[in-house]
N, C-alpha and C. Protein backbone atom coordinates (compact mmCIF):
# COMPACT_ATOMS: atom_id res chain seq x y z
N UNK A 1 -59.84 -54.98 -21.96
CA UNK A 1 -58.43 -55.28 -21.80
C UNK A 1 -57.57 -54.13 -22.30
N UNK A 2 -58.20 -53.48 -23.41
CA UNK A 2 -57.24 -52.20 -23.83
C UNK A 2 -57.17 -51.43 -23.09
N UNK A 3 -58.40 -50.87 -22.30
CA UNK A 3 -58.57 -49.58 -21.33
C UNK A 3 -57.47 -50.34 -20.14
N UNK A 4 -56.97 -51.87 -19.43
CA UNK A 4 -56.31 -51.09 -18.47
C UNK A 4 -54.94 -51.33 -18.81
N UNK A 5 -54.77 -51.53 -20.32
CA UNK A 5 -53.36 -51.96 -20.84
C UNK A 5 -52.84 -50.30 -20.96
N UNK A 6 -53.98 -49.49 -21.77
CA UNK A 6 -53.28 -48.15 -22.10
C UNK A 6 -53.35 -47.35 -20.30
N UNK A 7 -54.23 -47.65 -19.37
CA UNK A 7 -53.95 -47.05 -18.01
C UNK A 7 -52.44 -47.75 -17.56
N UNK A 8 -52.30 -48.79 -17.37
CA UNK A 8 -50.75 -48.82 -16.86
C UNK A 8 -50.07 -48.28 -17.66
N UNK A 9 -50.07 -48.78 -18.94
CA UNK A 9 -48.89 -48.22 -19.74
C UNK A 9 -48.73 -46.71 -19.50
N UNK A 10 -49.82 -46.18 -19.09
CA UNK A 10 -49.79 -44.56 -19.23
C UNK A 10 -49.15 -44.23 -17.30
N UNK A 11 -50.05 -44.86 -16.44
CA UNK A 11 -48.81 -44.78 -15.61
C UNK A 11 -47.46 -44.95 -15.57
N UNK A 12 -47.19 -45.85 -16.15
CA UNK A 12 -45.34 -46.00 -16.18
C UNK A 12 -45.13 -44.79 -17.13
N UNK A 13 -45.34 -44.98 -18.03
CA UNK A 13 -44.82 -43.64 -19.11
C UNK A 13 -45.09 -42.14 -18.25
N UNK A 14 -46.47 -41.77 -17.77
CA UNK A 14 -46.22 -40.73 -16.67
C UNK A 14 -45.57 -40.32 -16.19
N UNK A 15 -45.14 -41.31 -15.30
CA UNK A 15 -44.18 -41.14 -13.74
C UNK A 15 -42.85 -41.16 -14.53
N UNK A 16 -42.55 -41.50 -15.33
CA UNK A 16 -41.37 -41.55 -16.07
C UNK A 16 -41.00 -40.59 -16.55
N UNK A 17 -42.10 -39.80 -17.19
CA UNK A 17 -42.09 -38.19 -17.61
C UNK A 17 -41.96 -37.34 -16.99
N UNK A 18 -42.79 -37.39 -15.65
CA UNK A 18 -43.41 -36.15 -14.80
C UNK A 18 -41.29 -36.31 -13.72
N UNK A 19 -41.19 -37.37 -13.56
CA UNK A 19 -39.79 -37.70 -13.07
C UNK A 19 -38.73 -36.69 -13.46
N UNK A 20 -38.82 -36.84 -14.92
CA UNK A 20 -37.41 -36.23 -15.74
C UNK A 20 -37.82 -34.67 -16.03
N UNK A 21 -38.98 -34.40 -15.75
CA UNK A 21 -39.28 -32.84 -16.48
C UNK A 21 -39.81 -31.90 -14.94
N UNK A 22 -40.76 -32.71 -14.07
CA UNK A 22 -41.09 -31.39 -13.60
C UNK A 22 -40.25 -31.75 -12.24
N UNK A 23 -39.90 -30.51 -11.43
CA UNK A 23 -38.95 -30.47 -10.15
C UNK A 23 -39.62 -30.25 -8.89
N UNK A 24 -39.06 -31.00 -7.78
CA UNK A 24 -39.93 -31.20 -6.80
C UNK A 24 -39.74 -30.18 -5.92
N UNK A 25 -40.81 -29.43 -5.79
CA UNK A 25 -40.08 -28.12 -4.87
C UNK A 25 -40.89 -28.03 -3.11
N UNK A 26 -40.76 -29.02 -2.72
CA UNK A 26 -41.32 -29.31 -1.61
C UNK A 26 -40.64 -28.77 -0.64
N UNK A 27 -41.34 -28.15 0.44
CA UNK A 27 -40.82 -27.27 1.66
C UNK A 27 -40.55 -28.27 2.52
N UNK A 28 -39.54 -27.88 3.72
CA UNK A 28 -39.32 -28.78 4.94
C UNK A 28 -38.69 -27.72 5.38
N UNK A 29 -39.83 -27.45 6.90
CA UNK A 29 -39.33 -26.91 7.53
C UNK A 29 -39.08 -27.66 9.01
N UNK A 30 -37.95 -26.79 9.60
CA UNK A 30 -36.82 -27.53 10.83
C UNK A 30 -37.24 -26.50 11.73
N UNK A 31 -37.55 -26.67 13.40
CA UNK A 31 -37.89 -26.30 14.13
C UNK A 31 -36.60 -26.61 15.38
N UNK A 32 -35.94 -25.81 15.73
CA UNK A 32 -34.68 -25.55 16.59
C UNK A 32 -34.57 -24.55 17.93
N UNK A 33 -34.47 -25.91 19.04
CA UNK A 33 -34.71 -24.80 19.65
C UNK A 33 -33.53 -23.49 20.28
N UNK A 34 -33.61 -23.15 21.95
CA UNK A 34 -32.29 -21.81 21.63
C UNK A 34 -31.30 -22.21 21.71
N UNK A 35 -30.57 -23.38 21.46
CA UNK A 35 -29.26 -23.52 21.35
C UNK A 35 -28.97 -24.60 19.96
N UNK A 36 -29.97 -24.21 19.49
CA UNK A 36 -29.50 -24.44 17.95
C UNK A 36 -30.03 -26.39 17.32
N UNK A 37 -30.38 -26.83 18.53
CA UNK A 37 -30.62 -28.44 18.22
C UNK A 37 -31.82 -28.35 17.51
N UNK A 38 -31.66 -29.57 16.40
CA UNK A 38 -33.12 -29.44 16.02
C UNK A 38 -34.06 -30.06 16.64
N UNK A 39 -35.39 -29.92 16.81
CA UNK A 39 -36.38 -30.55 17.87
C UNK A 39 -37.40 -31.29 16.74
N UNK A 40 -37.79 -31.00 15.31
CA UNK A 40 -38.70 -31.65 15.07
C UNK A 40 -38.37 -30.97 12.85
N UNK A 41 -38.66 -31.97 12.16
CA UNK A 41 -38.40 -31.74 10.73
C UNK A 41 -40.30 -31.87 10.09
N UNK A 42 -40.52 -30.81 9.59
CA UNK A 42 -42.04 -31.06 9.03
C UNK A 42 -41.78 -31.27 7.01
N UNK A 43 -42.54 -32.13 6.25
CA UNK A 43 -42.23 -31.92 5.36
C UNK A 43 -43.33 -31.64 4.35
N UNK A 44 -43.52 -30.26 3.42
CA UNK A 44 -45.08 -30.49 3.37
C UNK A 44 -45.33 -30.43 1.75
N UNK A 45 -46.34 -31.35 1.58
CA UNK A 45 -46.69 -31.20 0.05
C UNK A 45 -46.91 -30.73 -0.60
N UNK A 46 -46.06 -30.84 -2.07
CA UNK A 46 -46.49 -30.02 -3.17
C UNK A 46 -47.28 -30.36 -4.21
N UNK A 47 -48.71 -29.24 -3.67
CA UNK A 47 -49.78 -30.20 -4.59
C UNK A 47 -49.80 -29.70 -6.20
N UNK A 48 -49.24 -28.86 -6.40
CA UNK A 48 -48.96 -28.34 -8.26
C UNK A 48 -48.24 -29.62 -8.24
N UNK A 49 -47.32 -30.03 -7.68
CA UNK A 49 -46.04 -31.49 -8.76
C UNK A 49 -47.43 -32.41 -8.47
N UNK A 50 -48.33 -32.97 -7.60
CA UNK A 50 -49.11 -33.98 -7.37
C UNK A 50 -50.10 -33.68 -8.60
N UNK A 51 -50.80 -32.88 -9.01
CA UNK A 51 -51.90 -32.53 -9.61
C UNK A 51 -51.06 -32.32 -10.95
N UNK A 52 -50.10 -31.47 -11.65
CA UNK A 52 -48.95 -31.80 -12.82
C UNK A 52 -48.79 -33.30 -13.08
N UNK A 53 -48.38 -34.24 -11.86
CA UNK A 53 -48.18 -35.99 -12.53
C UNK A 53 -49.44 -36.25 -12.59
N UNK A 54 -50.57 -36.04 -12.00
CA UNK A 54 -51.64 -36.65 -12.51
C UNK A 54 -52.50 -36.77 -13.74
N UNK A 55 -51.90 -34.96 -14.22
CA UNK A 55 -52.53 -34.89 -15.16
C UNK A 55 -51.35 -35.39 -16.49
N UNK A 56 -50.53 -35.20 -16.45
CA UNK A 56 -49.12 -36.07 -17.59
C UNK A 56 -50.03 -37.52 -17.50
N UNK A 57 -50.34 -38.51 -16.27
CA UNK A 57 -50.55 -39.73 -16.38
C UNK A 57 -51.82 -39.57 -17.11
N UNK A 58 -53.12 -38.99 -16.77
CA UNK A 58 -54.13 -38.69 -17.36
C UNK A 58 -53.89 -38.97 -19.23
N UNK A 59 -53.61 -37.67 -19.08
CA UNK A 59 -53.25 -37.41 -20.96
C UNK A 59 -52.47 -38.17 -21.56
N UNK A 60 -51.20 -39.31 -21.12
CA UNK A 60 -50.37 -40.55 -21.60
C UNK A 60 -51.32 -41.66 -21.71
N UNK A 61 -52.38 -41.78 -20.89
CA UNK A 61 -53.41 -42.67 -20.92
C UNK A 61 -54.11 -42.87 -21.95
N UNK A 62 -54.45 -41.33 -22.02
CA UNK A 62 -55.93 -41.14 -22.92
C UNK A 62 -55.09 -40.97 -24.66
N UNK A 63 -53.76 -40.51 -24.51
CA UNK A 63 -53.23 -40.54 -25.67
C UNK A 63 -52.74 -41.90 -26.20
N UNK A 64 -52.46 -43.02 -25.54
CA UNK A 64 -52.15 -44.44 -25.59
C UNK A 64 -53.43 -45.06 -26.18
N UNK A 65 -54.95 -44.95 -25.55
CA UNK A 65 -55.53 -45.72 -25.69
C UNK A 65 -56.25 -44.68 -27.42
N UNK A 66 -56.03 -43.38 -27.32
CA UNK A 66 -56.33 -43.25 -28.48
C UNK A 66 -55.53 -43.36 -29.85
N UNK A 67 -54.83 -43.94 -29.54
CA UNK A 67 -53.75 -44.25 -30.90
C UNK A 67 -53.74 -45.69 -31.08
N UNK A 68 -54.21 -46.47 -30.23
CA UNK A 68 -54.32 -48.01 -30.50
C UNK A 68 -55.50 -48.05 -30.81
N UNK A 69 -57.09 -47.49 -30.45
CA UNK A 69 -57.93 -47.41 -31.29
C UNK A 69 -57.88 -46.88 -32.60
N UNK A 70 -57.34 -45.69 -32.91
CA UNK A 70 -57.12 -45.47 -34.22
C UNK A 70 -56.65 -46.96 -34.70
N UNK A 71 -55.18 -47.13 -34.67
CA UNK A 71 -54.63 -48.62 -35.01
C UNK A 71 -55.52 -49.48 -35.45
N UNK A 72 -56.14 -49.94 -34.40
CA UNK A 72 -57.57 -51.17 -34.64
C UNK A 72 -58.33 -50.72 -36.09
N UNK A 73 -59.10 -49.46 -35.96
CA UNK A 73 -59.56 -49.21 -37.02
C UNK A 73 -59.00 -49.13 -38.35
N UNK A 74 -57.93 -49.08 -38.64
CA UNK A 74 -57.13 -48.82 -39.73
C UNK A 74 -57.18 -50.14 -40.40
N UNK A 75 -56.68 -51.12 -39.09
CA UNK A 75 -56.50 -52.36 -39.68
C UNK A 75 -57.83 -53.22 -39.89
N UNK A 76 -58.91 -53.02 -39.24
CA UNK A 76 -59.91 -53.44 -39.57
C UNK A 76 -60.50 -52.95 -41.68
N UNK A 77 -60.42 -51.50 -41.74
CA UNK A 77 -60.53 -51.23 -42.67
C UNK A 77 -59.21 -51.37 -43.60
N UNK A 78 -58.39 -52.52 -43.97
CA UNK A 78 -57.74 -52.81 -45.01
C UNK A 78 -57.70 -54.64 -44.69
């Protein structure tokens, strides 16, 4: 129950992070033809911001579930 309490929690806290800090610099390119109309919008992914939130969610995870184990133990030993 802890492992998927600290995985959500670490998703929301993630996406919440990776949101406010890193910037989305995703290309879209517009294809026009000779009188200027546009004919077609491509938009393409940026896999540094995809692979950056994964790893923020990663490490919020693994830092969540290791501070509530610490916790446990503390209180077990008093």
């Amino acid at each position: 129950m802890k492992t998927w309490i600290s995985m959500i929690a670490g998703l929301v806290i993630g996406v919440i992070l990776s949101f406010f800090f890193l910037d989305d610099n995703s290309v879209t390119l517009m294809e026009l033809d000779d009188s200027g109309n546009m004919i077609k919008t491509t938009s393409e992914l940026d896999f540094n911001l995809i692979t950056n939130r994964f790893l923020i969610i990663v490490a919020v995870s693994i830092l969540i579930y290791s501070i509530w184990t610490l916790i446990e133990r503390k209180g077990k030993e008093l």
